[in-house]
Protein backbone atom coordinates (compact mmCIF):
# COMPACT_ATOMS: atom_id res chain seq x y z
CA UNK A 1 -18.88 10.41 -15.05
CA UNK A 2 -22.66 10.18 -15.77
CA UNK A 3 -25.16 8.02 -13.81
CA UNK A 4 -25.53 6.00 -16.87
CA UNK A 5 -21.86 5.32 -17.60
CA UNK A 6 -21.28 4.44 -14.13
CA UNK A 7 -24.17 2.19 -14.32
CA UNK A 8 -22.71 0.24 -17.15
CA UNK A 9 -18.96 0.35 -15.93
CA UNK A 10 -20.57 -1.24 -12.66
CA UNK A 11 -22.59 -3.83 -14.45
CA UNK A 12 -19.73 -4.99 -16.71
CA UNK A 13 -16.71 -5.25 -14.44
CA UNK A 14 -15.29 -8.19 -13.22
CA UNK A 15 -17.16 -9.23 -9.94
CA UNK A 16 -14.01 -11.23 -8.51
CA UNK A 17 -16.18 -13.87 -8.61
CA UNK A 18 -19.29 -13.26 -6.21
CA UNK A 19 -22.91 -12.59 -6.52
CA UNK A 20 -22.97 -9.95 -3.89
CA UNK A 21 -22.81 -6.46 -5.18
CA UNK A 22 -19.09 -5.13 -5.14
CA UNK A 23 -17.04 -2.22 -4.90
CA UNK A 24 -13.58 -1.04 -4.71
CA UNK A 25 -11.04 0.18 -2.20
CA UNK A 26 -7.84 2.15 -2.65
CA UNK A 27 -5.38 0.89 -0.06
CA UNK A 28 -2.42 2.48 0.89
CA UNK A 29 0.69 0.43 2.40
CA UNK A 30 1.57 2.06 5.82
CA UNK A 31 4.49 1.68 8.09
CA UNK A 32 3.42 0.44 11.78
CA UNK A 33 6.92 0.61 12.96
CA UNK A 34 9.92 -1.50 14.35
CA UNK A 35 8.38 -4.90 15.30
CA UNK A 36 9.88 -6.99 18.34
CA UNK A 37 11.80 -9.87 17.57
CA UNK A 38 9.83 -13.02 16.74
CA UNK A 39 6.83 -10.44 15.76
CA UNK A 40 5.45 -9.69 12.52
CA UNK A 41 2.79 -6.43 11.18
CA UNK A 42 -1.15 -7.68 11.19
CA UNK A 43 -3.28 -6.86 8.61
CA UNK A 44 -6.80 -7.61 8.60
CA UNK A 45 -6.50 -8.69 4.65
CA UNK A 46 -3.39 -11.20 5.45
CA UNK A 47 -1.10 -9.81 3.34
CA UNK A 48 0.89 -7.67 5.36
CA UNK A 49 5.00 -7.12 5.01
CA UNK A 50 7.44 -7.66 7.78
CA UNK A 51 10.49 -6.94 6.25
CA UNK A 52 14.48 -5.34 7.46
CA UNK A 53 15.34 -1.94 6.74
CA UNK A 54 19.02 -0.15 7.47
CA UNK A 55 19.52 3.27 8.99
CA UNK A 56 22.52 4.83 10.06
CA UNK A 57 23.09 8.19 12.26
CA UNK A 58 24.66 10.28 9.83
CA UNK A 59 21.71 9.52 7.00
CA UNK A 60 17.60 10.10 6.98
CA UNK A 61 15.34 7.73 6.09
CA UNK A 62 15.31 4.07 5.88
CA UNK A 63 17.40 1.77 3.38
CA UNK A 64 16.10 -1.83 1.84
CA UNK A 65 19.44 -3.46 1.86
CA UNK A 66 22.95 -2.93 3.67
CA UNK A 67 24.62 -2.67 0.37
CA UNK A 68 22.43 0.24 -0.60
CA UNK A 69 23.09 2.20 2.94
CA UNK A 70 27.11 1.70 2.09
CA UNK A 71 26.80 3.52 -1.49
CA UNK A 72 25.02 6.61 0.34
CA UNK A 73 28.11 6.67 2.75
CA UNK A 74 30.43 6.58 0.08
CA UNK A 75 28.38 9.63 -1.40
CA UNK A 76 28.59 11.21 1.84
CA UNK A 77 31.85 10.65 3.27
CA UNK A 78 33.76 10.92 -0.60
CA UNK A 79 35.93 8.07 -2.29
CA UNK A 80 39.30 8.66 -1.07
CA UNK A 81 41.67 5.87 0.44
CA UNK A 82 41.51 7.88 3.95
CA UNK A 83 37.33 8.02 3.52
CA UNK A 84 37.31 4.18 2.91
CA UNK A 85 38.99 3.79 6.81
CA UNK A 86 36.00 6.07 7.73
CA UNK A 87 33.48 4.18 5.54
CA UNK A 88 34.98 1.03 7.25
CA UNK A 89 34.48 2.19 10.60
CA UNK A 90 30.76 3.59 10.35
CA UNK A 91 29.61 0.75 8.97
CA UNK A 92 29.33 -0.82 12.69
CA UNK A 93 26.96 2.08 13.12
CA UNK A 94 24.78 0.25 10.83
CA UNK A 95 21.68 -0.89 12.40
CA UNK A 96 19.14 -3.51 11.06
CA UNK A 97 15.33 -2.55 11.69
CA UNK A 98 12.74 -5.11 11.15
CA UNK A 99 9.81 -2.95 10.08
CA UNK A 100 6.05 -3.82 9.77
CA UNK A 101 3.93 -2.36 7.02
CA UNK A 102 0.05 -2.79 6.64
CA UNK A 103 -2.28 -1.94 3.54
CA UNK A 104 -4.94 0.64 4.96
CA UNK A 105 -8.00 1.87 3.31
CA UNK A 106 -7.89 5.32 1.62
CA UNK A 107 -10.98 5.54 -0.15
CA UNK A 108 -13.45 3.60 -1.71
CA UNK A 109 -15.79 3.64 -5.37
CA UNK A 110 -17.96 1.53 -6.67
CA UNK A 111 -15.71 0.11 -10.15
CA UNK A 112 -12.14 -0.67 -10.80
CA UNK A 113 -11.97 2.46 -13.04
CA UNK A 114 -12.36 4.79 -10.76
CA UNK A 115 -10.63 3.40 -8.23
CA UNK A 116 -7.79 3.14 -10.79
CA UNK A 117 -8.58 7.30 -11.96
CA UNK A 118 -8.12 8.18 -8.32
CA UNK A 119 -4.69 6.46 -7.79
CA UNK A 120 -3.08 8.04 -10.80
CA UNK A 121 -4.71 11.84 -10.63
CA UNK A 122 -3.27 10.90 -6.80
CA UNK A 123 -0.10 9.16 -6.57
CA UNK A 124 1.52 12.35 -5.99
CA UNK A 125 -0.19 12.33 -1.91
CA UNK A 126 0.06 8.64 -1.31
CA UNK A 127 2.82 6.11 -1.04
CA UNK A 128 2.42 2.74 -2.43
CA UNK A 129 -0.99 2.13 -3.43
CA UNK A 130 -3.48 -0.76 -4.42
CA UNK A 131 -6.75 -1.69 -4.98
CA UNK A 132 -8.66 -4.61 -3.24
CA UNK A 133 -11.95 -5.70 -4.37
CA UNK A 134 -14.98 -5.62 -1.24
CA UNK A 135 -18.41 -6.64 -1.29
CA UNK A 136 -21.46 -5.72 0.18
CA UNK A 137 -22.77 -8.36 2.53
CA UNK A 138 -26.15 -10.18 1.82
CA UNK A 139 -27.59 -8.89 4.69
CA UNK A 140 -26.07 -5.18 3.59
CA UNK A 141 -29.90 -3.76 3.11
CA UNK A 142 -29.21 -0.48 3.00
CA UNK A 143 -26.73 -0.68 0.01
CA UNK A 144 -28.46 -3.28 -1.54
CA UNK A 145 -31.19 -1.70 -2.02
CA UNK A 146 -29.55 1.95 -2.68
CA UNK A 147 -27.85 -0.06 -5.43
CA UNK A 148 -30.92 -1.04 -6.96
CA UNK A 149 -32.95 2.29 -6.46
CA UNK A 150 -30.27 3.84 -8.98
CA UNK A 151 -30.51 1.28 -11.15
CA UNK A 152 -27.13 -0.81 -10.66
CA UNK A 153 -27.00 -4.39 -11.24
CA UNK A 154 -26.83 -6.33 -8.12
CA UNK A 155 -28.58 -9.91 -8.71
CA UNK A 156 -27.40 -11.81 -11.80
C-alpha cells in the first residue's frame, strides 16, 4: 500500500470515538492453563474467558462439552452393545478442566484494513484472532509527531 493510500485509509476510519491518534492490534486468544478453583484468567483488556473443557486418557486435545468427548469415544471404542459397557465405564475417566484463555497482542498497524489483511493472509499460523482498537496517548510525542511528519491526520 502507498504512503498516500495509507494516509487516507488512516484519516477516514472510524476513530472508536477519540481524538487521540489510533491504531490497531491483532490479538490472538491464548490458553494460560487449568485455573484453581474459585480462580478465573486476567486479561489486561477485561474480557478474558474462564471456561470448562473435557479430556480423557485415551483422546488428545481438549473437548468444549461432555457430550462432545462421548461421540469421540464412540468413534474410538466402535458402536457395538459390548463397546457401549466400555463406553459406560470410561466415561468416569472423564475429567472436567476449567481453563483460562487471554487475548494477547500479535501485531499491530495503523488502520482496520490492514489489521483485517493480516488476519486473513494469516489465519493459517494463529488460533482465534481479533482486532482491538489502541490509541496513542496525548502525551505519546514521539508518535504524535511521527504521525504528523508523514502527513497522517491526528487533530480533528
Amino acid at each position: 500500500m502507498r504512503v498516500e493510500e495509507l494516509k487516507k485509509e488512516y484519516a477516514t476510519q472510524d476513530n472508536r470515538a477519540t481524538a487521540y491518534p489510533i491504531y490497531v492490534t491483532v490479538q490472538e486468544l491464548h490458553c494460560v492453563g487449568v485455573m484453581a478453583d474459585g480462580h478465573a484468567a486476567s486479561c489486561p483488556h477485561g474480557d478474558d474467558e474462564t471456561r470448562i473443557e473435557y479430556t480423557h486418557p485415551d483422546l488428545e486435545g481438549e473437548y468444549e462439552s461432555e457430550e462432545e468427548l462421548i461421540k469421540a469415544l464412540e468413534e474410538l471404542y466402535g458402536d457395538e452393545d459390548e463397546d457401549k459397557d466400555k463406553i459406560n465405564s470410561e466415561t468416569s475417566n472423564i475429567e472436567a478442566l476449567t481453563m483460562g484463555y487471554i487475548w494477547v497482542d500479535v501485531e499491530f498497524f495503523l488502520t482496520i484494513k490492514g489489521a483485517e489483511e493480516y488476519m486473513k493472509a494469516n489465519a493459517h499460523n494463529h488460533g482465534k484472532l481479533r482486532t482491538y482498537v489502541k490509541h496513542f496517548e496525548r502525551r505519546n510525542f514521539e508518535m504524535r509527531e511521527l504521525l504528523d511528519e508523514l502527513g497522517f491526520k491526528t487533530k480533528d
